[in-house]
PDB file of N, CA and C in Angstrom:
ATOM      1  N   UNK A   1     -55.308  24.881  15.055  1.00  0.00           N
ATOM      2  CA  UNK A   1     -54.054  25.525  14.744  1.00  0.00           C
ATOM      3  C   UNK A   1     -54.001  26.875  15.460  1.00  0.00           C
ATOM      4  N   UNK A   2     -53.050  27.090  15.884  1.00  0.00           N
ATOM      5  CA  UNK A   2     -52.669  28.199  16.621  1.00  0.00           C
ATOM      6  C   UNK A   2     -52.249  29.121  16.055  1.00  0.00           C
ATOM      7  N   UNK A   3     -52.590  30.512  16.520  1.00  0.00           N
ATOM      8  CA  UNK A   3     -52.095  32.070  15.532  1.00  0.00           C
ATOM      9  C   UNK A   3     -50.487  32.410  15.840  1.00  0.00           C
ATOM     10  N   UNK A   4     -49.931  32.842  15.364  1.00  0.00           N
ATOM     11  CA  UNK A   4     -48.532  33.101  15.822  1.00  0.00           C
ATOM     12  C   UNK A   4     -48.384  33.732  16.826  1.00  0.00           C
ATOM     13  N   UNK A   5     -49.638  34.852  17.015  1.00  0.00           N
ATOM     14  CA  UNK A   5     -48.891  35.741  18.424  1.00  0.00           C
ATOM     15  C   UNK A   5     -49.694  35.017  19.803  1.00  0.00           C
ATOM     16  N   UNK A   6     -49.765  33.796  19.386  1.00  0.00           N
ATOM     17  CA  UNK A   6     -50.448  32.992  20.583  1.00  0.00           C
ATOM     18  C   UNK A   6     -49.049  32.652  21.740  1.00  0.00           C
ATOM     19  N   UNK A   7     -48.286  31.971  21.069  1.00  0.00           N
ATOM     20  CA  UNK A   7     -46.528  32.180  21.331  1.00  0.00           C
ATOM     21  C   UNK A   7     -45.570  32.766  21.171  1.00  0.00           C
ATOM     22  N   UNK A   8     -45.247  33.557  20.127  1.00  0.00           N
ATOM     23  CA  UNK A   8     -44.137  34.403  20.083  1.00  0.00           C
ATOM     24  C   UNK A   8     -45.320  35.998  20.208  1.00  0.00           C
ATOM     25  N   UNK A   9     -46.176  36.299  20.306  1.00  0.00           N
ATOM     26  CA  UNK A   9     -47.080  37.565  21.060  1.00  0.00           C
ATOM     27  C   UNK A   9     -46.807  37.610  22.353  1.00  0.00           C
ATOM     28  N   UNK A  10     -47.217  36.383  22.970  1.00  0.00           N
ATOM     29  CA  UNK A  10     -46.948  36.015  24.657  1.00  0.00           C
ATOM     30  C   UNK A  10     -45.891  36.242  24.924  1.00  0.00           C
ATOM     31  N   UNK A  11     -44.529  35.509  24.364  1.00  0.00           N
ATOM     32  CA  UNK A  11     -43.302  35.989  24.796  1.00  0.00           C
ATOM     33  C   UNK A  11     -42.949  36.818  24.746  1.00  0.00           C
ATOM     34  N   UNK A  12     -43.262  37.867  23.023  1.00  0.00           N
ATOM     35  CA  UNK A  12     -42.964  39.244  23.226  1.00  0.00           C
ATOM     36  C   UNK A  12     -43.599  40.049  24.074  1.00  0.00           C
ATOM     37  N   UNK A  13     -44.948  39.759  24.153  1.00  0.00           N
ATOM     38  CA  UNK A  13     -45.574  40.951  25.507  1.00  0.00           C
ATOM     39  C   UNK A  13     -44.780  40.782  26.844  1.00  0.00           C
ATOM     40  N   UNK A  14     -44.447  39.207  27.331  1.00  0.00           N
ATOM     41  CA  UNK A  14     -43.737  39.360  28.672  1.00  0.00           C
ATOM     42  C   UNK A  14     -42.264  39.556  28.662  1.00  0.00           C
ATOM     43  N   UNK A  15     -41.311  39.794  27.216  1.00  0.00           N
ATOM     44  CA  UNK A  15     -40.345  40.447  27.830  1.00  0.00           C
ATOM     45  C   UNK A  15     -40.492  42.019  27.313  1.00  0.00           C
ATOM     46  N   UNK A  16     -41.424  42.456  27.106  1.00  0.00           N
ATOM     47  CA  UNK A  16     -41.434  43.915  27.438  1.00  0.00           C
ATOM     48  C   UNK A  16     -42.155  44.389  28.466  1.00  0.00           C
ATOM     49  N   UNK A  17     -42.987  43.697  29.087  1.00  0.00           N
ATOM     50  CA  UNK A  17     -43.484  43.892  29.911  1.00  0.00           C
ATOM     51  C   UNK A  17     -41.941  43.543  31.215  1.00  0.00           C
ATOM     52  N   UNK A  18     -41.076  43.154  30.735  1.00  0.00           N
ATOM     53  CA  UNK A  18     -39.676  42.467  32.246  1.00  0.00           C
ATOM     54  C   UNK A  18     -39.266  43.650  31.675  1.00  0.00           C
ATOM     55  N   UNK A  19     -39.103  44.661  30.294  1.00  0.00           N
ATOM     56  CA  UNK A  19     -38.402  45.943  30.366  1.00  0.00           C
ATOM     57  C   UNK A  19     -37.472  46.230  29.045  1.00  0.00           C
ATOM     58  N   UNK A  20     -37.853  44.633  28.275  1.00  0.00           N
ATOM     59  CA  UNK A  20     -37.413  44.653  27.185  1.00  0.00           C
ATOM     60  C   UNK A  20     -37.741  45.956  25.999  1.00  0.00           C
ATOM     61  N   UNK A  21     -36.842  46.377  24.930  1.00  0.00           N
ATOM     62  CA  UNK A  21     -36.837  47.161  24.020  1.00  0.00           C
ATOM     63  C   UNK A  21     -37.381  46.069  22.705  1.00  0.00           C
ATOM     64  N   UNK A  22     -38.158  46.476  22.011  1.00  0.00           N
ATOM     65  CA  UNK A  22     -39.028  45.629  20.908  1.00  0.00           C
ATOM     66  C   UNK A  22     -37.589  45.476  20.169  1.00  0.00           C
ATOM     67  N   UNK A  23     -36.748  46.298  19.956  1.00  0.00           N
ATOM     68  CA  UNK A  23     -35.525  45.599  18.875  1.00  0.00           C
ATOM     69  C   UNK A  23     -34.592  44.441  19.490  1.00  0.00           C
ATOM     70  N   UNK A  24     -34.904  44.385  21.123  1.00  0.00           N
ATOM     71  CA  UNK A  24     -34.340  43.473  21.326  1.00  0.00           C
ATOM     72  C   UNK A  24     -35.189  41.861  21.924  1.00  0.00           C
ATOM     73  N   UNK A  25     -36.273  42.289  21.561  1.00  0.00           N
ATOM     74  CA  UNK A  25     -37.321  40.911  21.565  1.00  0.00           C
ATOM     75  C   UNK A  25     -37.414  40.309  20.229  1.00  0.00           C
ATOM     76  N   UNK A  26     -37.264  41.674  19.404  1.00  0.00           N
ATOM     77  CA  UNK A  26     -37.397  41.236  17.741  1.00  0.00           C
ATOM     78  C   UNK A  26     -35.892  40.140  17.527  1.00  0.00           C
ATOM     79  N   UNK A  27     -34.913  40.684  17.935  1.00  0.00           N
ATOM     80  CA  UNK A  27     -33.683  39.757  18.052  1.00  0.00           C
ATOM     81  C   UNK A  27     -33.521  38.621  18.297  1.00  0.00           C
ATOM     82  N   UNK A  28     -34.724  38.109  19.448  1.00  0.00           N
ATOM     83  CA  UNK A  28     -34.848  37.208  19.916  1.00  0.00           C
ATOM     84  C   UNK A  28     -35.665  36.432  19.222  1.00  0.00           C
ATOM     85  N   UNK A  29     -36.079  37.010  18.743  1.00  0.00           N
ATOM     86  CA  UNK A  29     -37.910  36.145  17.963  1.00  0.00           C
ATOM     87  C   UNK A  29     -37.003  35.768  16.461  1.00  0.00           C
ATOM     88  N   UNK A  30     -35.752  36.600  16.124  1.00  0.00           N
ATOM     89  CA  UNK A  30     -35.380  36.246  14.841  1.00  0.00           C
ATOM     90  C   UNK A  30     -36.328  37.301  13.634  1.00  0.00           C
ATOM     91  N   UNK A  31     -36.933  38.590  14.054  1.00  0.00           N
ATOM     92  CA  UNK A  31     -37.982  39.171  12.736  1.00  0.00           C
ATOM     93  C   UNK A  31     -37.522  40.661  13.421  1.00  0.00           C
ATOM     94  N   UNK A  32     -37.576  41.686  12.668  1.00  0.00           N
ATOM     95  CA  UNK A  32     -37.630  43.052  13.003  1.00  0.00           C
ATOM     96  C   UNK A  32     -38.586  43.479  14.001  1.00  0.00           C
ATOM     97  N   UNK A  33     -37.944  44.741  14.717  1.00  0.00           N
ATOM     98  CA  UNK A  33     -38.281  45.059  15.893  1.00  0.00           C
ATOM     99  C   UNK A  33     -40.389  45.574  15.646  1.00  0.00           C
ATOM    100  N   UNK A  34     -40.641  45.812  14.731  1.00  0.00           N
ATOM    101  CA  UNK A  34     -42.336  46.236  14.623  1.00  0.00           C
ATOM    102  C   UNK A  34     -43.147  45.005  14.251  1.00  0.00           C
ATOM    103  N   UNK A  35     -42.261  43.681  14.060  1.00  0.00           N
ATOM    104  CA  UNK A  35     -43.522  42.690  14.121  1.00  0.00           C
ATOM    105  C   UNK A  35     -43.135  42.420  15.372  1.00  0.00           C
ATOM    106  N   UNK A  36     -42.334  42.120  15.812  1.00  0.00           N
ATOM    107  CA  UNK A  36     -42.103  41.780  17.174  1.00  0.00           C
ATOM    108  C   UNK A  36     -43.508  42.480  18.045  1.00  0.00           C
ATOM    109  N   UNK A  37     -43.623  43.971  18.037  1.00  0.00           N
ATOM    110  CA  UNK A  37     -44.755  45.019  18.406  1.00  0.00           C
ATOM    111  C   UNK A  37     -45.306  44.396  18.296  1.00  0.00           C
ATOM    112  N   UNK A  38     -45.919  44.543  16.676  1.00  0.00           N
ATOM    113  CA  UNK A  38     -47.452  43.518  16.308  1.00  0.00           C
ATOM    114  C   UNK A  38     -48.069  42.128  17.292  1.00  0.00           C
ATOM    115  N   UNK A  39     -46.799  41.323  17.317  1.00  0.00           N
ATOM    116  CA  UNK A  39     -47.102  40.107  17.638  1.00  0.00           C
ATOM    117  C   UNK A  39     -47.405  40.481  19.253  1.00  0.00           C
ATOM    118  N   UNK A  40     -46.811  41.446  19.950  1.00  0.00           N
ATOM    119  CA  UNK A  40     -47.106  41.347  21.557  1.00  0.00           C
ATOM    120  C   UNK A  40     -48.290  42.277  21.660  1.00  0.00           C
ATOM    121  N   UNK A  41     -48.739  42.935  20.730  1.00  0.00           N
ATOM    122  CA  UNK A  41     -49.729  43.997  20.898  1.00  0.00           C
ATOM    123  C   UNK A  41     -51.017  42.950  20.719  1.00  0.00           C
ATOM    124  N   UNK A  42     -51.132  42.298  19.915  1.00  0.00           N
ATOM    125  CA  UNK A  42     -52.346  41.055  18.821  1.00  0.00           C
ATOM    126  C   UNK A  42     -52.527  40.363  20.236  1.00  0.00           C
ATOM    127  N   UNK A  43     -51.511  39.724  20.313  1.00  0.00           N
ATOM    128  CA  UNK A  43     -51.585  39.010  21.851  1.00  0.00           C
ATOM    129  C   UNK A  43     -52.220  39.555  23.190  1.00  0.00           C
ATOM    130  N   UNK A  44     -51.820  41.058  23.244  1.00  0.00           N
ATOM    131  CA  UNK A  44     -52.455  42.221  24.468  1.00  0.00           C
ATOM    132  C   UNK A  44     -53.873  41.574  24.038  1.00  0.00           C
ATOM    133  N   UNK A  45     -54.264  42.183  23.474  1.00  0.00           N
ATOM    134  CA  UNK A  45     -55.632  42.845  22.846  1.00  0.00           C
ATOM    135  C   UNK A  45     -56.564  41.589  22.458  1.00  0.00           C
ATOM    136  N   UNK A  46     -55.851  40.122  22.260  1.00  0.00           N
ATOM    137  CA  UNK A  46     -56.802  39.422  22.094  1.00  0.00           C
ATOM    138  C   UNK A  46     -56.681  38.710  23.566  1.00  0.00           C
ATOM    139  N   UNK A  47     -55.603  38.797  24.807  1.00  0.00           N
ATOM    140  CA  UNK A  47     -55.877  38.010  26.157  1.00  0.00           C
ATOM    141  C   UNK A  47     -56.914  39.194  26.401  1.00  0.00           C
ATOM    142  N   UNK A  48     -57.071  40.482  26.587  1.00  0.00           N
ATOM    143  CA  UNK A  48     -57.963  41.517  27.127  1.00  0.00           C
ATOM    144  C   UNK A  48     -59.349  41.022  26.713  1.00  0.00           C
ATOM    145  N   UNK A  49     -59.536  40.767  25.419  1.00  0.00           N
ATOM    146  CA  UNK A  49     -60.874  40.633  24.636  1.00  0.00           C
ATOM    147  C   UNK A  49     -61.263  39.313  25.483  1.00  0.00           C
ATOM    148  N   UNK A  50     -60.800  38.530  25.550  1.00  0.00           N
ATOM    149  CA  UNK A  50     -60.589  37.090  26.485  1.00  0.00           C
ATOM    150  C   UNK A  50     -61.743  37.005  27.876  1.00  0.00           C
ATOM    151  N   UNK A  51     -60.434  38.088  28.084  1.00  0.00           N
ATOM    152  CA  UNK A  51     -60.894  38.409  29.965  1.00  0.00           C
ATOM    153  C   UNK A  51     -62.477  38.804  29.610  1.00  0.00           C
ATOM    154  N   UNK A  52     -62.475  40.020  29.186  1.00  0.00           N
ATOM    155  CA  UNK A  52     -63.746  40.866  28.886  1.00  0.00           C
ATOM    156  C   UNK A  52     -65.044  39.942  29.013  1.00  0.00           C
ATOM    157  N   UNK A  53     -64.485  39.369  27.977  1.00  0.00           N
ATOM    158  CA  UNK A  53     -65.685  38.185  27.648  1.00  0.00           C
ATOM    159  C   UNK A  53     -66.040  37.034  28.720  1.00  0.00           C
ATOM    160  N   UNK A  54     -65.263  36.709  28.948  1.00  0.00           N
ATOM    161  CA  UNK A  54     -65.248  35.679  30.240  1.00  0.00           C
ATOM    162  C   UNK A  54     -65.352  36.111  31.741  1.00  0.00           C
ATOM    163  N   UNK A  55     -65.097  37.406  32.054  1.00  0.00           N
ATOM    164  CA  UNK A  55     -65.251  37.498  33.533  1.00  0.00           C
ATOM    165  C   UNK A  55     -66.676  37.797  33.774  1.00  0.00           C
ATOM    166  N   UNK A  56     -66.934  36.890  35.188  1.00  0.00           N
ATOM    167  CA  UNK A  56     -68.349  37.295  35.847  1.00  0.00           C
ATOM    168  C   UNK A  56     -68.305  38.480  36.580  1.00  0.00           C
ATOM    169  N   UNK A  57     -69.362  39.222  36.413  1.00  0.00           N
ATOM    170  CA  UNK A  57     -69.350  40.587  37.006  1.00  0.00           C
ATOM    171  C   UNK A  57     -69.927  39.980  38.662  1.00  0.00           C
ATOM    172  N   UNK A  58     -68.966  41.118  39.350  1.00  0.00           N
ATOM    173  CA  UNK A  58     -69.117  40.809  40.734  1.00  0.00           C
ATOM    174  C   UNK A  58     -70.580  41.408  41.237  1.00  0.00           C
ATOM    175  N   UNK A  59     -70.994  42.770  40.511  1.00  0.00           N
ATOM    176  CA  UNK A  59     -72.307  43.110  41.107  1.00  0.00           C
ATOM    177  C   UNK A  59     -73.309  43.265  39.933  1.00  0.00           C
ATOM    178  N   UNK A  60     -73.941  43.591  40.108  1.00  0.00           N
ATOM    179  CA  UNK A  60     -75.401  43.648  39.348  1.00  0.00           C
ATOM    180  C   UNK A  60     -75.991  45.249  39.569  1.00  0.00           C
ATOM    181  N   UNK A  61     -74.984  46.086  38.272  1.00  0.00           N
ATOM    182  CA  UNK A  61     -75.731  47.329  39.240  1.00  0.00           C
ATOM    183  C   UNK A  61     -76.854  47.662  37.988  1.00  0.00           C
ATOM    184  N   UNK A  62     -78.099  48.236  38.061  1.00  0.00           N
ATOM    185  CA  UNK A  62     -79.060  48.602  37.605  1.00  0.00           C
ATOM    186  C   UNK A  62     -79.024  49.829  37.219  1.00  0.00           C
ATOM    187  N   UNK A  63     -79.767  49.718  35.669  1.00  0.00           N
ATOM    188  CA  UNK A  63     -79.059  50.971  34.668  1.00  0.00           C
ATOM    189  C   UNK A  63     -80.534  51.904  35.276  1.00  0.00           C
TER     190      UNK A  63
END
């Protein structure tokens, strides 16, 4: 089962990221403009945690 801001996070992060205003993504999503936030912020922060975790480091530098 999927979290909510797996899809409506995604959509809200990419239309504010095209320049959208959160009251008018919230409009779109049908919920007030600060879950709208929530849901594209949850979404930021868990694709980042994602990447983090998953990318191979290109060098090997020695502490």
């Amino acid at each position: 089962m999927s979290a909510p801001w797996d899809e409506d996070g995604g959509f809200a992060w990419e239309r504010r990221e095209a320049g959208q205003s959160w009251e008018q993504i919230g409009s779109e999503l049908g919920c007030p403009p600060h879950v709208a936030q929530e849901l594209g912020e949850r979404y930021r922060a868990e694709t980042d945690r994602i990447v983090m975790r998953d990318q191979i480091p290109l060098f090997d530098v020695p502490e």
